[in-house]
C-alpha atoms as a PDB file:
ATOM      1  CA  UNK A   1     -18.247  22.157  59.255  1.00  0.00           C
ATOM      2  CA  UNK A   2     -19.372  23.152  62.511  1.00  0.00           C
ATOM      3  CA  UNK A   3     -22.501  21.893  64.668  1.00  0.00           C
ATOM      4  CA  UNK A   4     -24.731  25.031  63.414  1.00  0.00           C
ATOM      5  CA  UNK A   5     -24.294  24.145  60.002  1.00  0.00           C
ATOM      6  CA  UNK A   6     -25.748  20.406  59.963  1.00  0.00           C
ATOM      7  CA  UNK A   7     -28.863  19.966  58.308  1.00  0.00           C
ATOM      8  CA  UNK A   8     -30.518  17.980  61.159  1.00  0.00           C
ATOM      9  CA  UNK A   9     -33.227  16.422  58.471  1.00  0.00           C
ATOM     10  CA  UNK A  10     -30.442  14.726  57.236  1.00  0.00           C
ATOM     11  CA  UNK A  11     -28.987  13.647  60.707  1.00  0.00           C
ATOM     12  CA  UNK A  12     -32.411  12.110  61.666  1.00  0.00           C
ATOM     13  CA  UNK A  13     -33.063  10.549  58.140  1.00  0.00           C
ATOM     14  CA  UNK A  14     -29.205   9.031  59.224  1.00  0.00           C
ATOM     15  CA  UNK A  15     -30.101   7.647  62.216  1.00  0.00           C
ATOM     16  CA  UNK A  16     -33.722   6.596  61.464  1.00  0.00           C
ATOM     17  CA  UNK A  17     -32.010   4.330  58.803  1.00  0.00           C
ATOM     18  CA  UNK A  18     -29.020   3.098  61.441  1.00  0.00           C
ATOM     19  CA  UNK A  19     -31.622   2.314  64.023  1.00  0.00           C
ATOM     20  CA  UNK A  20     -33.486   0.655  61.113  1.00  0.00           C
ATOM     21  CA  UNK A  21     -31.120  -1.510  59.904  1.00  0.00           C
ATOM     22  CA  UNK A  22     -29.732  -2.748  63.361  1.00  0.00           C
ATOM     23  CA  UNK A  23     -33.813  -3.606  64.254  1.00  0.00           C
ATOM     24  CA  UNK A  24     -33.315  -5.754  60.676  1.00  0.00           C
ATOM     25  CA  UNK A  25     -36.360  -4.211  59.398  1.00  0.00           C
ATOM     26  CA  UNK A  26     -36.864  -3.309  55.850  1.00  0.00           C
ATOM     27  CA  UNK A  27     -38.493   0.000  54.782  1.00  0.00           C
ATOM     28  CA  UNK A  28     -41.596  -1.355  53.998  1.00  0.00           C
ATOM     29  CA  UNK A  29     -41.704  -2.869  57.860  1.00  0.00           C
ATOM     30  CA  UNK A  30     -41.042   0.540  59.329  1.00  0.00           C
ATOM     31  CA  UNK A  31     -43.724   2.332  56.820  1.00  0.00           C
ATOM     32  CA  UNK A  32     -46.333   0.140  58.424  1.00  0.00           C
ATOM     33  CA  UNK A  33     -45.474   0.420  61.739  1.00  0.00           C
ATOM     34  CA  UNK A  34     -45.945   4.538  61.827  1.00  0.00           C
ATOM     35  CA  UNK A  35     -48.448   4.556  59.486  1.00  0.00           C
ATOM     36  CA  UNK A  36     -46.967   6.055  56.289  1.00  0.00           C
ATOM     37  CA  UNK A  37     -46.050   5.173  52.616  1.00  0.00           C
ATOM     38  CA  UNK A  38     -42.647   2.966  51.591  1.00  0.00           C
ATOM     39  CA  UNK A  39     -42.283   5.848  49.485  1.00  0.00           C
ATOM     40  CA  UNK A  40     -42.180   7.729  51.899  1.00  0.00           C
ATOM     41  CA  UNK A  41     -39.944   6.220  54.372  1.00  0.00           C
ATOM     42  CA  UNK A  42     -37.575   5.551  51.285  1.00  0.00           C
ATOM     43  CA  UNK A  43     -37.823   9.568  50.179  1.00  0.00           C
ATOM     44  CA  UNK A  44     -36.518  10.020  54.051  1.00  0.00           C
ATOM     45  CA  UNK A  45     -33.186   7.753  54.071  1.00  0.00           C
ATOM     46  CA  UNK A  46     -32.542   9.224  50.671  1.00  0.00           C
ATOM     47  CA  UNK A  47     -29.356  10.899  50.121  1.00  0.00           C
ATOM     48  CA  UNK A  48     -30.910  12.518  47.593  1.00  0.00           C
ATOM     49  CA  UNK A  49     -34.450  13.948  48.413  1.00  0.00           C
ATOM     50  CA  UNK A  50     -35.623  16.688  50.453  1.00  0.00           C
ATOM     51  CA  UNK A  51     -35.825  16.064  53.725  1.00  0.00           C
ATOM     52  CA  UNK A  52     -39.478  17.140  55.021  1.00  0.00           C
ATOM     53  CA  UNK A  53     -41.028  15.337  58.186  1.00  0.00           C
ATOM     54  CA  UNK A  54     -42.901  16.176  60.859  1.00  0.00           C
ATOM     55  CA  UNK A  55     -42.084  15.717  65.018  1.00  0.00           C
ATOM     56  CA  UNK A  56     -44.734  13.188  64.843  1.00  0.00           C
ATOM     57  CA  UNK A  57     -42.995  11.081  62.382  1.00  0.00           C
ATOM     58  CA  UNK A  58     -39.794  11.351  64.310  1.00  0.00           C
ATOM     59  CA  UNK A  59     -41.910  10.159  67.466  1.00  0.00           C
ATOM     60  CA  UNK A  60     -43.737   7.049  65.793  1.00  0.00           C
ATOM     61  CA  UNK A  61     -40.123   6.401  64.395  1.00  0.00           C
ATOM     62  CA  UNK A  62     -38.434   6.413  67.919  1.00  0.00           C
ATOM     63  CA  UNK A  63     -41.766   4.450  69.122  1.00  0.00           C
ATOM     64  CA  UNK A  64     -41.463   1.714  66.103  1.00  0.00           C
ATOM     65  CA  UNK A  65     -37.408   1.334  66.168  1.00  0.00           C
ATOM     66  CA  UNK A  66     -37.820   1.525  70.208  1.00  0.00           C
ATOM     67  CA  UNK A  67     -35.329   3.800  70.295  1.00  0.00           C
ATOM     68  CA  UNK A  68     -35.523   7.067  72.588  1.00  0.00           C
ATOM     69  CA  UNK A  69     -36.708   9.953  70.221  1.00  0.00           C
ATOM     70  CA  UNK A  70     -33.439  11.870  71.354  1.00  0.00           C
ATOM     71  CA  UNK A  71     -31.512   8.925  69.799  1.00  0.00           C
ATOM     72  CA  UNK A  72     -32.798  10.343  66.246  1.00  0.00           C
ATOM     73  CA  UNK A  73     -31.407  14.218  66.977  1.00  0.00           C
ATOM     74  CA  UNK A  74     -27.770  12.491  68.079  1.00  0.00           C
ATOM     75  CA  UNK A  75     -24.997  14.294  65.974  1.00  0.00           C
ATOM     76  CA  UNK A  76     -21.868  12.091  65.283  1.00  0.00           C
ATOM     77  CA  UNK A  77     -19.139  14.811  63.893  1.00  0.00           C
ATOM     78  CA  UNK A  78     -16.601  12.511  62.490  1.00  0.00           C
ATOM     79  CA  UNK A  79     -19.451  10.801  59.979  1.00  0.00           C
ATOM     80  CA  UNK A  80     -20.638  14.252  59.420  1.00  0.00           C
ATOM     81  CA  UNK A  81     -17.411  15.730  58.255  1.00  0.00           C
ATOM     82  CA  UNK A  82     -16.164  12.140  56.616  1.00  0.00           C
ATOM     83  CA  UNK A  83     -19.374  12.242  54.338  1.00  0.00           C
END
């Protein structure tokens, strides 16, 4: 797989969980911060579902995990290709 071919929903839905997890906030914590549904939240760290979002999700992410909003777009190749 090469760079062009990543499905960068699904590298932001990766990284909005990692930065998650190392805050130690649930779901439901996140959800609240930025305003949207634990349904929601949980739809986006899916494996599984469609990955739909908008840039001002991403930004009230990056704001709520304090995390620069680039920090969501980062690639890593060898969990992308070890998947």
């Amino acid at each position: 797989m090469n760079k062009y071919e990543i499905n960068i929903y699904e590298q932001i839905a990766r990284n909005i969980r990692k930065y998650r997890k190392e805050a130690g906030i649930t779901q439901a914590v996140l959800a609240e911060r930025i305003g949207v549904s634990h349904e929601f939240i949980r739809r986006i760290e899916s494996k599984k579902g469609a990955k739909t979002f908008s840039v001002d999700t991403i930004w009230k992410a990056s704001l709520a995990l304090d995390v620069e909003p680039g920090k969501l777009f980062e690639i890593n190749m060898d969990e992308v290709v070890n998947q």
